[in-house]
Protein backbone atom coordinates (compact mmCIF):
# COMPACT_ATOMS: atom_id res chain seq x y z
CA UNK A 1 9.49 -41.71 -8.34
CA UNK A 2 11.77 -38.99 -7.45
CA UNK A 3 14.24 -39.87 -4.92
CA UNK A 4 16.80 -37.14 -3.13
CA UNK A 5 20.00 -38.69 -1.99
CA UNK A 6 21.86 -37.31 0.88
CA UNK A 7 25.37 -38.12 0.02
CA UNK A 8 24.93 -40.70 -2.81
CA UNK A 9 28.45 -40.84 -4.08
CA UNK A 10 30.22 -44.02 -1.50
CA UNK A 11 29.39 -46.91 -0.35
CA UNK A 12 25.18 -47.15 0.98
CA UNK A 13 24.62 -43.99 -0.67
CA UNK A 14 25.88 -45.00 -4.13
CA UNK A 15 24.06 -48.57 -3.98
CA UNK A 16 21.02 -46.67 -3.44
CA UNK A 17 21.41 -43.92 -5.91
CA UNK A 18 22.25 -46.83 -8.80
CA UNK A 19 19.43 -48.76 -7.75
CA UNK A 20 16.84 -45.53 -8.22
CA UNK A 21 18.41 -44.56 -10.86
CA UNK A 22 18.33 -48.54 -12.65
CA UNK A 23 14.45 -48.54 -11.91
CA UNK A 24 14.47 -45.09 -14.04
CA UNK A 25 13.71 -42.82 -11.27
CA UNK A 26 14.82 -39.21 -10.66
CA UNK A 27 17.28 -38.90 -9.04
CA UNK A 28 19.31 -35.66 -7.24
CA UNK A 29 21.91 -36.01 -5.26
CA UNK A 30 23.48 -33.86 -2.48
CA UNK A 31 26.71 -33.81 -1.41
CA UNK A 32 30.13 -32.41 -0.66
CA UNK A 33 32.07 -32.54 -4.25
CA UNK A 34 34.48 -35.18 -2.85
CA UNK A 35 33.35 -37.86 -5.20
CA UNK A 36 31.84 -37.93 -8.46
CA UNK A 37 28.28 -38.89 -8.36
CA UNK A 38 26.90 -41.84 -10.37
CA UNK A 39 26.20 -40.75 -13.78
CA UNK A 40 22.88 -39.93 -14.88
CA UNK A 41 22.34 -38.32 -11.39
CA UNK A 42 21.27 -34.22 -11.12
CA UNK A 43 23.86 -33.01 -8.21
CA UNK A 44 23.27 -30.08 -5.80
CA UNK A 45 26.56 -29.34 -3.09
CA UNK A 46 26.73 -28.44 0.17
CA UNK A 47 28.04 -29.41 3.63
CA UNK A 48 25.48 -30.12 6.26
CA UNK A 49 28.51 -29.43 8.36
CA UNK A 50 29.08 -25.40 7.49
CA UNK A 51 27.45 -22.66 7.72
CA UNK A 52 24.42 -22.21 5.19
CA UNK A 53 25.68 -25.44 4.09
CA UNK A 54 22.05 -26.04 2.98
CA UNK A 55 22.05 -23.18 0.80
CA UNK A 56 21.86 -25.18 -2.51
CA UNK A 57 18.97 -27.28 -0.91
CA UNK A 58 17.31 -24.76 0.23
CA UNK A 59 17.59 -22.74 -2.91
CA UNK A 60 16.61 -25.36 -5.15
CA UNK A 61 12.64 -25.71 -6.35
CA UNK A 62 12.79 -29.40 -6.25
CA UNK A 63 10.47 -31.06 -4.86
CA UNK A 64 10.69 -35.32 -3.97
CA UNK A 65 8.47 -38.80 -3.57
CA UNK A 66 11.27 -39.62 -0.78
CA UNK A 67 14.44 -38.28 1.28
CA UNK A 68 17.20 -41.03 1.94
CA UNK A 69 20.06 -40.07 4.51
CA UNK A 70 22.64 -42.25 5.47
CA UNK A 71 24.21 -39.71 7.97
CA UNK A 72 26.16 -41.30 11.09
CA UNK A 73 27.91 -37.97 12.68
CA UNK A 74 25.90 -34.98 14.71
CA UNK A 75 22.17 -35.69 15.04
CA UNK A 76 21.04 -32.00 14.35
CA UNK A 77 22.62 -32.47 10.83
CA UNK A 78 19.58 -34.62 10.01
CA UNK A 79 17.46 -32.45 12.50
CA UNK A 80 18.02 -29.41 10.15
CA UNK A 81 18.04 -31.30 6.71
CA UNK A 82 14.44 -33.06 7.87
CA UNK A 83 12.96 -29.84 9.12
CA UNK A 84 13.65 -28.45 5.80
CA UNK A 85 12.38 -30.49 3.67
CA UNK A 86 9.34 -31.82 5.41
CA UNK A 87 7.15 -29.97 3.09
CA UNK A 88 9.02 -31.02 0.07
CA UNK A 89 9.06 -34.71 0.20
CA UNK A 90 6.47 -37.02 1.11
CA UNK A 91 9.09 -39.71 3.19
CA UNK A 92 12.14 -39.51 4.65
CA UNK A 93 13.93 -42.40 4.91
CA UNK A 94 17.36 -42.57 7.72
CA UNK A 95 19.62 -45.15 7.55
CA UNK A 96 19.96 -45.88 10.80
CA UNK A 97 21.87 -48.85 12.80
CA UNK A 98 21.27 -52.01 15.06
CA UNK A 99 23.85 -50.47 16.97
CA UNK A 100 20.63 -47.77 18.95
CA UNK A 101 19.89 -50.93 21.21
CA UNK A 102 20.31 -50.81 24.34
CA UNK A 103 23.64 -53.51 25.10
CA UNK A 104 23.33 -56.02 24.89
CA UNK A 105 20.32 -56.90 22.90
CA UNK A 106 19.48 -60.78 23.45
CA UNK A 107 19.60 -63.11 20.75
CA UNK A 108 16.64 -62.63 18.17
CA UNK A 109 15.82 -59.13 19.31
CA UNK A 110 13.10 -57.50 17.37
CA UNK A 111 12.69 -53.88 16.41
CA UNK A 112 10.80 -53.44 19.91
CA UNK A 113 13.92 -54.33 22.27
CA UNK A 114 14.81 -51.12 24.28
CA UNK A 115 17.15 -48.60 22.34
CA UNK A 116 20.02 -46.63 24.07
CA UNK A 117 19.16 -43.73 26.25
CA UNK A 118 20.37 -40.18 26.47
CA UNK A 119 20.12 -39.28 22.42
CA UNK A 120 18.60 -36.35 21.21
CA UNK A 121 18.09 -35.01 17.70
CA UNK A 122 19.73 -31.51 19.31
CA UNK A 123 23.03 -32.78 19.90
CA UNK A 124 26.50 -32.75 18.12
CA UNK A 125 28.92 -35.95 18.14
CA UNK A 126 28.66 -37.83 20.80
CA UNK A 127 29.26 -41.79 20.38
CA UNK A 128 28.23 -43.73 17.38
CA UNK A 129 24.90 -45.47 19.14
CA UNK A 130 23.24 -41.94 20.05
CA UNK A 131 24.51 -40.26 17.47
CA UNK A 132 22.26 -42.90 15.21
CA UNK A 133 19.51 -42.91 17.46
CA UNK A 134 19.50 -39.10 16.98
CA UNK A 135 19.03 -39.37 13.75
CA UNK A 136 16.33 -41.30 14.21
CA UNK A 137 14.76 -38.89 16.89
CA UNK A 138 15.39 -36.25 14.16
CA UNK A 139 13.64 -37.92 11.16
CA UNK A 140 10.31 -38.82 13.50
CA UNK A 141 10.25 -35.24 14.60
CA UNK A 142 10.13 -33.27 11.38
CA UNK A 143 8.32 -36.18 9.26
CA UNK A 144 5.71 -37.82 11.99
CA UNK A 145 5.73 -41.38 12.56
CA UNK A 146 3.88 -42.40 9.76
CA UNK A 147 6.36 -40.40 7.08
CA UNK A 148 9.31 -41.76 8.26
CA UNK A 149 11.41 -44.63 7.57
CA UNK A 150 14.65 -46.09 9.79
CA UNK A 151 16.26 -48.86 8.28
CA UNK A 152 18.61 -50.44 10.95
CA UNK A 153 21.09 -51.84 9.42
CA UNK A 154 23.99 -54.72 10.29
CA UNK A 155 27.05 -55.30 8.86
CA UNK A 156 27.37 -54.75 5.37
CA UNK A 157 29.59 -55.72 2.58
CA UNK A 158 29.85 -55.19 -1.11
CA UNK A 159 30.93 -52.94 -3.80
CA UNK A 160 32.14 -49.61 -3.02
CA UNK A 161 32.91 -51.29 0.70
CA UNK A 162 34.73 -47.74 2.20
CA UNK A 163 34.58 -49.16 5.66
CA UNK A 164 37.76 -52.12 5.30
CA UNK A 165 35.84 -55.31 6.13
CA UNK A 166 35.63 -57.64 3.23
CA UNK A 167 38.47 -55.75 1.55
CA UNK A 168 40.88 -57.01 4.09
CA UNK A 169 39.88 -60.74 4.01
CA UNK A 170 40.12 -60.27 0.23
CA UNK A 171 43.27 -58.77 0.12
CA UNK A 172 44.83 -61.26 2.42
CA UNK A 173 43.69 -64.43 0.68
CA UNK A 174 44.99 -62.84 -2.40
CA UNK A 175 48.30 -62.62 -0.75
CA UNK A 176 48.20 -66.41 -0.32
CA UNK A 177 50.04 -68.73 1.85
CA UNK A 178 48.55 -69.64 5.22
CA UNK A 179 45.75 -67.48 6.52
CA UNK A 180 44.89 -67.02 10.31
CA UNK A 181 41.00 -68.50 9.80
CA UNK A 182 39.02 -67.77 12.96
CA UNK A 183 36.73 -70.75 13.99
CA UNK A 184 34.56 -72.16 14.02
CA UNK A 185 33.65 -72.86 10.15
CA UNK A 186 29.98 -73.39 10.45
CA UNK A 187 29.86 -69.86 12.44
CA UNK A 188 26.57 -68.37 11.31
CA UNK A 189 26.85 -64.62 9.93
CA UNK A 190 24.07 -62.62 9.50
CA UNK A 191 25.12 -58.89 7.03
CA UNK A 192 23.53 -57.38 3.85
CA UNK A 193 25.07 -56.91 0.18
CA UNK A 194 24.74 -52.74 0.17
CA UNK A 195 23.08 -53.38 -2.88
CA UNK A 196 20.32 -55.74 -1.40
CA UNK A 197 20.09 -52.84 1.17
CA UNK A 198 19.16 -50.32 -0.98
CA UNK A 199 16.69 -52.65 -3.40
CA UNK A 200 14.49 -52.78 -0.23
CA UNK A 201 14.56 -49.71 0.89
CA UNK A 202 13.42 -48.62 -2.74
CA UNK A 203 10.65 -50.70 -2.63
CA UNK A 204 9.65 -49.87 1.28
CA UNK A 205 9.39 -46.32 0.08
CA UNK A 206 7.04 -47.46 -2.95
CA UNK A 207 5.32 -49.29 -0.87
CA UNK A 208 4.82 -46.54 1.80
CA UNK A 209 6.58 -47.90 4.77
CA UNK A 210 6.89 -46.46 8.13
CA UNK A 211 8.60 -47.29 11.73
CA UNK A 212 11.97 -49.13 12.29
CA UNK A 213 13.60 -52.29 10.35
CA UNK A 214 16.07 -54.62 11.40
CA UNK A 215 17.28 -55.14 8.19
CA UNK A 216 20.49 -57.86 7.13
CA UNK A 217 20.00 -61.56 5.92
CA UNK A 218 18.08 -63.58 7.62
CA UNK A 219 20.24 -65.50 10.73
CA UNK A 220 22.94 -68.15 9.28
CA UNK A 221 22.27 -66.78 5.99
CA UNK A 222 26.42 -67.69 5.36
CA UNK A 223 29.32 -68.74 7.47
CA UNK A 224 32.66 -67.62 8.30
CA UNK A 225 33.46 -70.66 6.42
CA UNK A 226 31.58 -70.13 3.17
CA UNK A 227 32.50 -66.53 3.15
CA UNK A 228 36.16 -67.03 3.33
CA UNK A 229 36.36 -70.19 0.92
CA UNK A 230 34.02 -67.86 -1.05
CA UNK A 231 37.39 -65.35 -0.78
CA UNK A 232 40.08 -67.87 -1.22
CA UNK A 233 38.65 -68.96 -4.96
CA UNK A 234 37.52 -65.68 -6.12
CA UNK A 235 41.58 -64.74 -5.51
CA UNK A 236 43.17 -67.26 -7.51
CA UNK A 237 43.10 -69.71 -4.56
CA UNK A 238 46.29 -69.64 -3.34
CA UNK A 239 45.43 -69.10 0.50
CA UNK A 240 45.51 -71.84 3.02
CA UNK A 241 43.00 -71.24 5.38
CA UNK A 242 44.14 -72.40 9.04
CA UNK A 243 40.82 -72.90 11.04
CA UNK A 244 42.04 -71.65 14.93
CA UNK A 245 39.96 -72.08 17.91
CA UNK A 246 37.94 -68.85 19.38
CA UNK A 247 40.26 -69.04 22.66
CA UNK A 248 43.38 -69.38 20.62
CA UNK A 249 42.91 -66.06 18.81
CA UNK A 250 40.95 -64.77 22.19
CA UNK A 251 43.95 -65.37 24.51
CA UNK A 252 46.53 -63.57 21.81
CA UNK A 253 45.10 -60.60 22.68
CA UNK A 254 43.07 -60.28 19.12
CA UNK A 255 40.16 -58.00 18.72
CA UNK A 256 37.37 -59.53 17.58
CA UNK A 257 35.74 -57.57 14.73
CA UNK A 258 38.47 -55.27 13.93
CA UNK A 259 41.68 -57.35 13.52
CA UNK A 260 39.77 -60.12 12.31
CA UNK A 261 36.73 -58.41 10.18
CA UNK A 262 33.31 -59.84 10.52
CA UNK A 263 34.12 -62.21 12.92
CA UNK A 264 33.26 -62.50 16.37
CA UNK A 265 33.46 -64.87 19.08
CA UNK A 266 30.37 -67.73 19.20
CA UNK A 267 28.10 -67.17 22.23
CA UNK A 268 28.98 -63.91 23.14
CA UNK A 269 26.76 -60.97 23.23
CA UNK A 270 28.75 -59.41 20.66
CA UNK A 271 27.62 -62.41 18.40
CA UNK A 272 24.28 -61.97 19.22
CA UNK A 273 24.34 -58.20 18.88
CA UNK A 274 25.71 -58.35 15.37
CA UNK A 275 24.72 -62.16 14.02
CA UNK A 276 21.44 -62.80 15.78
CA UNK A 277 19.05 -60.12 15.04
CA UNK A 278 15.43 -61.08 14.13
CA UNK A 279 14.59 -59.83 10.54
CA UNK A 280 11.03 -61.37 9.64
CA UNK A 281 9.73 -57.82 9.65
CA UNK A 282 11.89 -56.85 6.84
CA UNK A 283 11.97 -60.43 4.79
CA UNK A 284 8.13 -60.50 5.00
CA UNK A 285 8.42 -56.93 3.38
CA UNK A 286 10.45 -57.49 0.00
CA UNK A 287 14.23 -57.75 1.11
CA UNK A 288 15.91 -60.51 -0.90
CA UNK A 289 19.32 -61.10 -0.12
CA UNK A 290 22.03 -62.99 -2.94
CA UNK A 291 24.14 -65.88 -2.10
CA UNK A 292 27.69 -65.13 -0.64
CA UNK A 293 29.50 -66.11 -3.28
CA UNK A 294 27.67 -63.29 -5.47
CA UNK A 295 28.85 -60.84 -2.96
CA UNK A 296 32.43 -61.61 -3.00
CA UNK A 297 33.49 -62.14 -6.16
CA UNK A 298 31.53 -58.81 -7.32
CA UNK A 299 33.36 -57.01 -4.39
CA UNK A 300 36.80 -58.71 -5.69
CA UNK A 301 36.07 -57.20 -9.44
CA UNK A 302 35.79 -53.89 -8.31
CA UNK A 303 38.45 -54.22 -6.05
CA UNK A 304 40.66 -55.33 -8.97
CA UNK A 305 39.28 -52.47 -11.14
CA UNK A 306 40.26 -49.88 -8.92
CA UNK A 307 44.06 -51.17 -8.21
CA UNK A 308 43.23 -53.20 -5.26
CA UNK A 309 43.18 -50.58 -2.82
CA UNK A 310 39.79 -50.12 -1.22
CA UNK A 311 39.12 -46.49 0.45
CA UNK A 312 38.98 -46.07 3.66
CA UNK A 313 36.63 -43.90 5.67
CA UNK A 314 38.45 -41.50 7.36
CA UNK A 315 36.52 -41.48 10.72
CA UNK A 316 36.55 -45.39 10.47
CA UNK A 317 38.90 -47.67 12.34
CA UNK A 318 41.49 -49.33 9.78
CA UNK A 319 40.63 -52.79 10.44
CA UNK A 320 43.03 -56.20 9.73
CA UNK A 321 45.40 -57.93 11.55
CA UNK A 322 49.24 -57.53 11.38
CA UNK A 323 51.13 -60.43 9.41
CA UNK A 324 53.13 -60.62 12.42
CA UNK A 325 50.80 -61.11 14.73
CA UNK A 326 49.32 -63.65 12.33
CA UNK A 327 52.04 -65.68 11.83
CA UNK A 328 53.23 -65.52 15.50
CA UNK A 329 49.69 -66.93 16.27
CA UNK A 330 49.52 -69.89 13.27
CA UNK A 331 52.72 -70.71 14.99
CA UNK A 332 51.27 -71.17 18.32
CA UNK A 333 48.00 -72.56 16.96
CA UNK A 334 48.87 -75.18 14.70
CA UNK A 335 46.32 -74.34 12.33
CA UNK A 336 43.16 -76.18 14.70
């Protein structure tokens, strides 16, 4: 198979370009020059932002078995990289989010509850939900229905993690001492390891796949309470994690999500936006998803391996919670 990468050198992109490239697949990649791209990788550079940024594309002879994009700015980005390629790869597949549905999607939504209106594959930046959704209108348009591929995806975590999530709650349980632990335990999460991600969208594109996938672990796969004990021994297990009540850390004014990554409040539609999405679609399909514990302690290795500073996404929020803050609420709180 040969695969052309969009990006390919971070986080999703990178998981998917090692994956091709460990099932001995060609594999080009096409990005900016920021970051080196994973060896054994042919590279091409441009920016989809610029003027003839497709130039190298364009120019190149190559032709490919499938497109991935991963792209989560201006729709017509992927509106001008789809149109000009359609005749030069046989699928494209767009990385897309859960975040296109319309809020708040109930509990157990499939891949048929109404998506947000007002996107358009024309458009620059406008929020992150239609600026996903025209991505999706973009990849239909120039590939048909039956070409295309849009993986909506949830929250993910792993190696490579440029985004701040399970960096944080690694970082601060390596820092020991008591640790602001937002209840309850037996929360149920629901998230992908990038790297389960990408096996299944390797194998959706062998297998020819079309149309829209929810696609993280299947509801409850882990806890908030097995993923940070999961933290506190892969860091030397120094943390003491103080279990505090939803409306503790609610009425101290903490953002859910941000301050406190992964976690949000039980029985709110937040939860079941993010935790609750129905995934038989894309279980009965291939994706396999590896224990928690996996997850973590492969993230904390190559944490540890680059200094213990994770990047950061520039047009990301920084997420985490001041120690302040933290210990101004464990003081309140109790630990519960």
């Amino acid at each position: 198979m040969r695969l052309l990468m969009l990006g390919g050198t971070e986080f999703a992109g990178r998981a998917v370009v090692e994956a091709a490239l460990g099932r001995g697949w060609e594999v080009t990649v096409f990005h900016r020059g920021r970051h080196e791209a994973p060896h054994g990788a042919r590279t091409l550079l441009g920016d989809r932002t610029a003027l003839d940024g497709l130039a190298a594309l364009d120019e190149d002879p190559g032709q490919w078995d499938v497109v991935v994009d991963s792209w989560s700015a201006a729709p017509r980005a992927v509106r001008d990289t789809a149109r000009l390629l359609r005749d030069r790869a046989g699928r494209y597949v767009y990385v897309s989010s859960c975040s296109v549905y319309e809020w708040a999607p109930p509990a157990g939504y499939t891949e048929r509850a109404p998506v947000v209106e007002g996107a358009s594959a024309d458009s620059g930046v406008t929020d992150y939900a239609r600026d996903k959704r025209g991505g999706e209108l973009a990849a239909v348009d120039a590939f048909g229905a039956d070409r295309s591929l849009l993986v909506r995806a949830g929250l993910l975590i792993g190696p490579y993690e440029n985004v701040g999530r399970l960096p944080w709650w690694l970082s601060r349980t390596a820092r020991g001492g008591p640790v602001l632990a937002p209840g309850p335990r037996e929360l149920p999460l629901q998230y992908a390891d990038v790297r389960d991600l990408a096996e299944w969208i390797l194998g959706a594109a062998e297998q020819g796949l079309s149309g829209p996938y929810n696609l993280m672990s299947p509801q409850g796969h882990t806890t908030m309470g097995e993923l940070l004990d999961a933290c506190v021994r892969v860091t030397g297990g120094t943390a003491e994690l103080r279990w505090t009540a939803p409306e503790v850390i609610l009425g101290a004014g903490i953002e859910p999500w941000t301050q406190l990554p992964v976690w949000v409040p039980p029985g709110t539609d937040l939860h079941d936006a993010l935790h609750s999405a129905d995934v038989s679609r894309a279980v009965a399909t291939g994706l396999r998803c590896r224990p928690v514990a996996e997850t973590v302690a492969d993230t904390w290795a190559w944490l540890r391996g680059i200094g213990g500073t994770a990047p950061q996404r520039p047009d990301r929020t920084v997420k985490g919670l001041d120690p302040e803050v933290e210990a101004k609420v464990l003081g309140i709180a109790g630990g519960v």
